[in-house]
C-alpha atoms as a PDB file:
ATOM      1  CA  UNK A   1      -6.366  -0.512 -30.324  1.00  0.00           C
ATOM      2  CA  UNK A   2      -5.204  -1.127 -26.486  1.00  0.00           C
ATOM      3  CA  UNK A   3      -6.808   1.254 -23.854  1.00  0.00           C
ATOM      4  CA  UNK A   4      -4.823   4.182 -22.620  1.00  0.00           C
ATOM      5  CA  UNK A   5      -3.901   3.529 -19.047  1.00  0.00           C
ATOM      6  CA  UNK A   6      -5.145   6.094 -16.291  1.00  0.00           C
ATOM      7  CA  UNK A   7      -2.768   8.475 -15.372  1.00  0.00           C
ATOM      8  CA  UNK A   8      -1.333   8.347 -12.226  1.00  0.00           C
ATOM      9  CA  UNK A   9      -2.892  11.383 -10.576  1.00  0.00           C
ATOM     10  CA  UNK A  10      -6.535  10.319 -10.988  1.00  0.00           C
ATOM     11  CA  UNK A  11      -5.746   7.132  -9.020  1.00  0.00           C
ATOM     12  CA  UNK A  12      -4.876   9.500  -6.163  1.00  0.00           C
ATOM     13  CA  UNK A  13      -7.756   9.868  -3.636  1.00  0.00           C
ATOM     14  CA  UNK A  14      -8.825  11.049  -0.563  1.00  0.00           C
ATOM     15  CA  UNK A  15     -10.060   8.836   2.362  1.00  0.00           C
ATOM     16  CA  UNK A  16     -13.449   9.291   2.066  1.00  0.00           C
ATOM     17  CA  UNK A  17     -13.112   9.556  -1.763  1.00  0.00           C
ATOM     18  CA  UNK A  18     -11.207   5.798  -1.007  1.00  0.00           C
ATOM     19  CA  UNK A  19     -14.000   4.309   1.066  1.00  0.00           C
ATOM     20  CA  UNK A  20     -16.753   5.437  -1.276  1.00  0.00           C
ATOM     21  CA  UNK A  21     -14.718   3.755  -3.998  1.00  0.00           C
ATOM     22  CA  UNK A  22     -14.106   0.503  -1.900  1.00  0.00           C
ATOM     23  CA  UNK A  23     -17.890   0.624  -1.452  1.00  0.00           C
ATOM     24  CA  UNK A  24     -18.578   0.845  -5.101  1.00  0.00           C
ATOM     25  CA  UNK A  25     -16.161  -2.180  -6.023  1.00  0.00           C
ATOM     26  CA  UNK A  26     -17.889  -4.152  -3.373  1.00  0.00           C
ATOM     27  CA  UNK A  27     -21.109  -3.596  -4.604  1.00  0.00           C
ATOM     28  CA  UNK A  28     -20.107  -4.860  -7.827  1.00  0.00           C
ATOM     29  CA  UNK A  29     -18.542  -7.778  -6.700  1.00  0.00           C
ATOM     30  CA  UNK A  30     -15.248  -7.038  -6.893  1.00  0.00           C
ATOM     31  CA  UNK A  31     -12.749  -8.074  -4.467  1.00  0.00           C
ATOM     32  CA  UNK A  32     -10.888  -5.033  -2.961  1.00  0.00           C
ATOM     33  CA  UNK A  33      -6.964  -6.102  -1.589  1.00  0.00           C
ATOM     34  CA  UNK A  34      -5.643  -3.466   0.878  1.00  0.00           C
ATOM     35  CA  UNK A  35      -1.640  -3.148   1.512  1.00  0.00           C
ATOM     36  CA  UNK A  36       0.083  -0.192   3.133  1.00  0.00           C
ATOM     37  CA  UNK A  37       3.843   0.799   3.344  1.00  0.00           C
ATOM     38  CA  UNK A  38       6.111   3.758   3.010  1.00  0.00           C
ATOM     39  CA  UNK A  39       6.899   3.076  -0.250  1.00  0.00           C
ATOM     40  CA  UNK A  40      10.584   5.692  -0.224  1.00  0.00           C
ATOM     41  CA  UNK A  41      12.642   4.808  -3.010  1.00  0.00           C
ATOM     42  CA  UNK A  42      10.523   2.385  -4.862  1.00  0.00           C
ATOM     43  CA  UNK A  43      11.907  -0.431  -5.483  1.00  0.00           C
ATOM     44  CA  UNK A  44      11.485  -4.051  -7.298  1.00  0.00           C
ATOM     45  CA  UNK A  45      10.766  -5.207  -4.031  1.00  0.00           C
ATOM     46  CA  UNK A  46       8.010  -2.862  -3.897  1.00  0.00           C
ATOM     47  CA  UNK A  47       6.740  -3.768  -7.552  1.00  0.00           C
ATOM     48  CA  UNK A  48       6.787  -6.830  -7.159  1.00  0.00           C
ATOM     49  CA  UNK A  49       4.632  -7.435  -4.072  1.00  0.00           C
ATOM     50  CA  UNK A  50       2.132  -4.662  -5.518  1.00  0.00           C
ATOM     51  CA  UNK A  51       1.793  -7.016  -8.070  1.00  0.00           C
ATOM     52  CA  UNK A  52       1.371 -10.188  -5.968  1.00  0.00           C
ATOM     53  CA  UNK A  53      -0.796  -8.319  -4.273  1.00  0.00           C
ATOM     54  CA  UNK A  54      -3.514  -7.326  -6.601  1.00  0.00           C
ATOM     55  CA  UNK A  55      -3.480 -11.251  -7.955  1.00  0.00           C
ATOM     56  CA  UNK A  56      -5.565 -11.823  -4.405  1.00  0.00           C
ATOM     57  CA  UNK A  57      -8.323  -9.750  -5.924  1.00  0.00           C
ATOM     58  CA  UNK A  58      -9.983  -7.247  -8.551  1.00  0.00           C
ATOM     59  CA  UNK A  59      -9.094  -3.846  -7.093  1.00  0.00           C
ATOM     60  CA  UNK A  60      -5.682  -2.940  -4.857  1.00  0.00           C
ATOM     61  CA  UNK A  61      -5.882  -0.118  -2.772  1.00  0.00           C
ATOM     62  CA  UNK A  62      -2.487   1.037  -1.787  1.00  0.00           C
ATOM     63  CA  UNK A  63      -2.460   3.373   1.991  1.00  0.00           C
ATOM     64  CA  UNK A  64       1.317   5.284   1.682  1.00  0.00           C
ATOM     65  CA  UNK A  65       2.682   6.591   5.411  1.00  0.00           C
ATOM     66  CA  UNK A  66       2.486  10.325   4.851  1.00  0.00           C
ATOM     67  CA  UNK A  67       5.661  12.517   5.587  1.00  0.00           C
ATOM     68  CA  UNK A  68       5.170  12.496   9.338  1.00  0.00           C
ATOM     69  CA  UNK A  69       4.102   9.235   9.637  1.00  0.00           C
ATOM     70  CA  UNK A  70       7.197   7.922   7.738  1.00  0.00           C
ATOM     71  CA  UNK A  71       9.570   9.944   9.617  1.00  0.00           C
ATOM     72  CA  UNK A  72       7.975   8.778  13.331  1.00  0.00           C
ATOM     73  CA  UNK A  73       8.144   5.115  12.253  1.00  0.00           C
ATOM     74  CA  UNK A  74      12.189   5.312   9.912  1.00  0.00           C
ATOM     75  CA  UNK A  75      13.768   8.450  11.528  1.00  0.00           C
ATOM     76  CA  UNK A  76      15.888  11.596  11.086  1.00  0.00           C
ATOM     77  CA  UNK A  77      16.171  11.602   7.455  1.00  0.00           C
ATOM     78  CA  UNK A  78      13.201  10.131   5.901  1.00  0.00           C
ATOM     79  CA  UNK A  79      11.382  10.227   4.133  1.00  0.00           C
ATOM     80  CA  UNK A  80      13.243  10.658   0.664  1.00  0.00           C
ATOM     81  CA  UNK A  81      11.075  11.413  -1.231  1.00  0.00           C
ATOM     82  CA  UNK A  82       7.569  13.255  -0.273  1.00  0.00           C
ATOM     83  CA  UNK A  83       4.438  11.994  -0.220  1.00  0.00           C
ATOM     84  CA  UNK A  84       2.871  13.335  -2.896  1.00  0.00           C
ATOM     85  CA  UNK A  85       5.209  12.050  -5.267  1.00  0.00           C
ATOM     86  CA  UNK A  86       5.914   8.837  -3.536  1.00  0.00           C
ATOM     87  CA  UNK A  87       1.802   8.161  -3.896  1.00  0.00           C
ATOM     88  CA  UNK A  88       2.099   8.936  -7.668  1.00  0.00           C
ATOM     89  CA  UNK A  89       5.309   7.028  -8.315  1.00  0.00           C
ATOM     90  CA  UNK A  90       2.926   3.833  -6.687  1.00  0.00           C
ATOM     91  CA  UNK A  91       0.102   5.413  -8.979  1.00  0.00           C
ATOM     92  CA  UNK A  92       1.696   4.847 -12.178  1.00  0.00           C
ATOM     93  CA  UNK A  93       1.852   1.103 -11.457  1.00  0.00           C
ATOM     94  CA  UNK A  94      -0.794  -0.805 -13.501  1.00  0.00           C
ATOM     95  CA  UNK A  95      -1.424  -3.266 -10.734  1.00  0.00           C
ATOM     96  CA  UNK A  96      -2.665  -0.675  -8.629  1.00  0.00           C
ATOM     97  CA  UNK A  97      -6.150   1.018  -8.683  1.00  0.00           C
ATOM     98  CA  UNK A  98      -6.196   3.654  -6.425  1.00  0.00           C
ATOM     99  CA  UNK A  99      -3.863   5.068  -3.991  1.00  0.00           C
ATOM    100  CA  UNK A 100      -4.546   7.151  -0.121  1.00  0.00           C
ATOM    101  CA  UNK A 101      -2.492   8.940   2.059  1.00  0.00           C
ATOM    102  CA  UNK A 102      -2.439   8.299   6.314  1.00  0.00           C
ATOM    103  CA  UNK A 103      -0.991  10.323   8.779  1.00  0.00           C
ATOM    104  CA  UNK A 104      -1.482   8.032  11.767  1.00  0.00           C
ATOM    105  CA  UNK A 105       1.441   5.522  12.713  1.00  0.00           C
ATOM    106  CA  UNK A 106      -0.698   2.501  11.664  1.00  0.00           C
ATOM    107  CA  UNK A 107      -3.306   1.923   9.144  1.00  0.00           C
ATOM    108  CA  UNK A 108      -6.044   0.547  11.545  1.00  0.00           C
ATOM    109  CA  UNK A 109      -8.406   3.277  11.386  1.00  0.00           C
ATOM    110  CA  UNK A 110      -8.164   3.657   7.059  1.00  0.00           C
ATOM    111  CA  UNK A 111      -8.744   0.034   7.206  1.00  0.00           C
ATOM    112  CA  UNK A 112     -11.486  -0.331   9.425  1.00  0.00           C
ATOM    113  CA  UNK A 113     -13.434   2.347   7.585  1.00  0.00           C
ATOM    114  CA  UNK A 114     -12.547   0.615   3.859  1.00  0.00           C
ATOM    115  CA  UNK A 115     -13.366  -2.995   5.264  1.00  0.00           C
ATOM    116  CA  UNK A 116     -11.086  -4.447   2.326  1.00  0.00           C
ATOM    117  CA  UNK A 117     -11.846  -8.850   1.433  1.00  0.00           C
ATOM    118  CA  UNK A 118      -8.012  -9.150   1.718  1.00  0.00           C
ATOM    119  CA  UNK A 119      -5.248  -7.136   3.836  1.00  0.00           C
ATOM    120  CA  UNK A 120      -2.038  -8.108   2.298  1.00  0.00           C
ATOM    121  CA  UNK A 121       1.435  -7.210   3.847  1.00  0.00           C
ATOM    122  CA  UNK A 122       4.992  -8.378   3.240  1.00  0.00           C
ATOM    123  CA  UNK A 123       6.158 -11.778   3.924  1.00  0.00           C
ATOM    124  CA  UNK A 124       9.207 -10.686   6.573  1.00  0.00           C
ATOM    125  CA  UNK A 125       5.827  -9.555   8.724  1.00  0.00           C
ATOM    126  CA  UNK A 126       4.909 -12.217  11.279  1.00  0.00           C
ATOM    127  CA  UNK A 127       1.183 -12.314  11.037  1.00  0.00           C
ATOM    128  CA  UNK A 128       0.647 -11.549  14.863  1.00  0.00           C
ATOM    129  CA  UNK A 129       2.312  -8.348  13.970  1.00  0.00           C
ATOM    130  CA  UNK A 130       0.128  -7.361  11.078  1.00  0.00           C
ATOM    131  CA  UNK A 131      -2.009  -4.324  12.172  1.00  0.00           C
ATOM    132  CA  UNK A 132      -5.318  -4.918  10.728  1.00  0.00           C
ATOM    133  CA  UNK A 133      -5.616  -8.701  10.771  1.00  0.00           C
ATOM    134  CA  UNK A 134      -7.735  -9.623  13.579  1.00  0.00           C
ATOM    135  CA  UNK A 135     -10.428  -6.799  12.041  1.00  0.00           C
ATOM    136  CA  UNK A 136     -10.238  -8.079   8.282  1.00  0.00           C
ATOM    137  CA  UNK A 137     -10.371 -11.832   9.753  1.00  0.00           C
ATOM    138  CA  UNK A 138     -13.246 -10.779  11.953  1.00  0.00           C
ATOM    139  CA  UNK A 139     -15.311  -9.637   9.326  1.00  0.00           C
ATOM    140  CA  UNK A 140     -14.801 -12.898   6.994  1.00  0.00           C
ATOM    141  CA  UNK A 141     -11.464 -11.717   5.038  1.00  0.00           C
ATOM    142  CA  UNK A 142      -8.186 -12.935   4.846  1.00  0.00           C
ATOM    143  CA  UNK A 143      -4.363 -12.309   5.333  1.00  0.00           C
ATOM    144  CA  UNK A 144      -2.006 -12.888   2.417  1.00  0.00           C
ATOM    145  CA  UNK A 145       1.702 -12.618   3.301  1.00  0.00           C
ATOM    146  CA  UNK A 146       3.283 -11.264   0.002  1.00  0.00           C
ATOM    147  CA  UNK A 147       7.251 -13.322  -0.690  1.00  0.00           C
ATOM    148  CA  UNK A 148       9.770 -11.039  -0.150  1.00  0.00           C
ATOM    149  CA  UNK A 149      12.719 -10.237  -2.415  1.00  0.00           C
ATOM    150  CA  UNK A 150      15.982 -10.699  -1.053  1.00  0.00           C
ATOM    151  CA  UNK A 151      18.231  -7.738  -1.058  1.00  0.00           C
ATOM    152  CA  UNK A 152      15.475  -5.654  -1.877  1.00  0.00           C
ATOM    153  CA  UNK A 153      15.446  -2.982   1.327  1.00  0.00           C
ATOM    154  CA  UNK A 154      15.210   0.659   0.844  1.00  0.00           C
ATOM    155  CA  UNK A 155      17.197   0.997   4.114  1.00  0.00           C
ATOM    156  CA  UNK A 156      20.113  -0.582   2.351  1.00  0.00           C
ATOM    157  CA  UNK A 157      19.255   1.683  -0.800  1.00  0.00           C
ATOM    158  CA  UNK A 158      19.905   4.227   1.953  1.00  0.00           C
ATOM    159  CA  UNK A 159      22.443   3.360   3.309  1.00  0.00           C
ATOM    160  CA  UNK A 160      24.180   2.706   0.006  1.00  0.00           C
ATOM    161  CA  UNK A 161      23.671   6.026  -1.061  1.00  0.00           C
ATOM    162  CA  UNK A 162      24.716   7.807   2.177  1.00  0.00           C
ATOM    163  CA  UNK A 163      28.110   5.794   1.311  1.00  0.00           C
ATOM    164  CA  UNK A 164      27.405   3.490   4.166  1.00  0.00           C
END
């Protein structure tokens, strides 16, 4: 008989509940992959680099823009949906292990506090524009550009549904 997967809620945590489990992993051995995003609308764009992303390690820890940070960085409008639900649609994905909301505009200070082995981010990111990299890189990680999908936007999602 298979396991029962986790339910999305308990892979919810807080940031210090998040550092003390990217603490834990590391003192096991495991290699802890950070990515960070918005995630409104999810998407198969969005699945799919999840899942690319936890194939750079053992544990992905996923930091979701909360409400205000969303709507400072994609305007009037957004987010769709809120972040609460938004962290447990990205919860209920099996590639990812735990899941932490920011308010901040950039992830710099959630990622300087989890010191993660890998910092991955999507491929249409140049990597001079990657917030996080020179820290992660300083510290002996790496940088993984995920591939993007083509076509796969939420702002077109958007836009589609607005009837634009």
């Amino acid at each position: 008989m298979s396991r029962a997967p986790r339910p999305a809620r308990s892979k919810l945590l807080s940031r210090r509940a998040a550092r003390v489990a990217a603490l834990r992993a590391r003192r096991r051995g495991e290699r802890v992959v950070f990515t960070n995003g918005c995630f409104d609308l999810l998407h198969v764009g969005h699945v799919r680099s999840l899942e690319q992303a936890r194939r750079h390690g053992d544990r992905l820890l996923v930091a979701l823009n909360s409400d205000a940070s969303a709507r400072r960085l994609k305007g009037r409008g957004r987010p769709i949906v809120p972040a609460r639900r938004r962290a447990e649609l990205v919860a209920a994905l099996e590639c990812v292990d735990w899941v932490v909301v920011f308010g901040e505009d950039t992830p710099l200070a959630l990622i300087r506090s989890l010191r993660p082995h890998v910092l991955a981010k999507g491929g249409d990111w140049r990597l001079d524009q990657i917030v996080g990299r020179v820290e992660v890189e300083s510290w002996g990680g790496r940088v993984v550009r995920l591939a993007v999908v083509p076509g796969a936007r939420t702002t077109r999602l958007v836009e589609r549904i607005r009837g634009g």
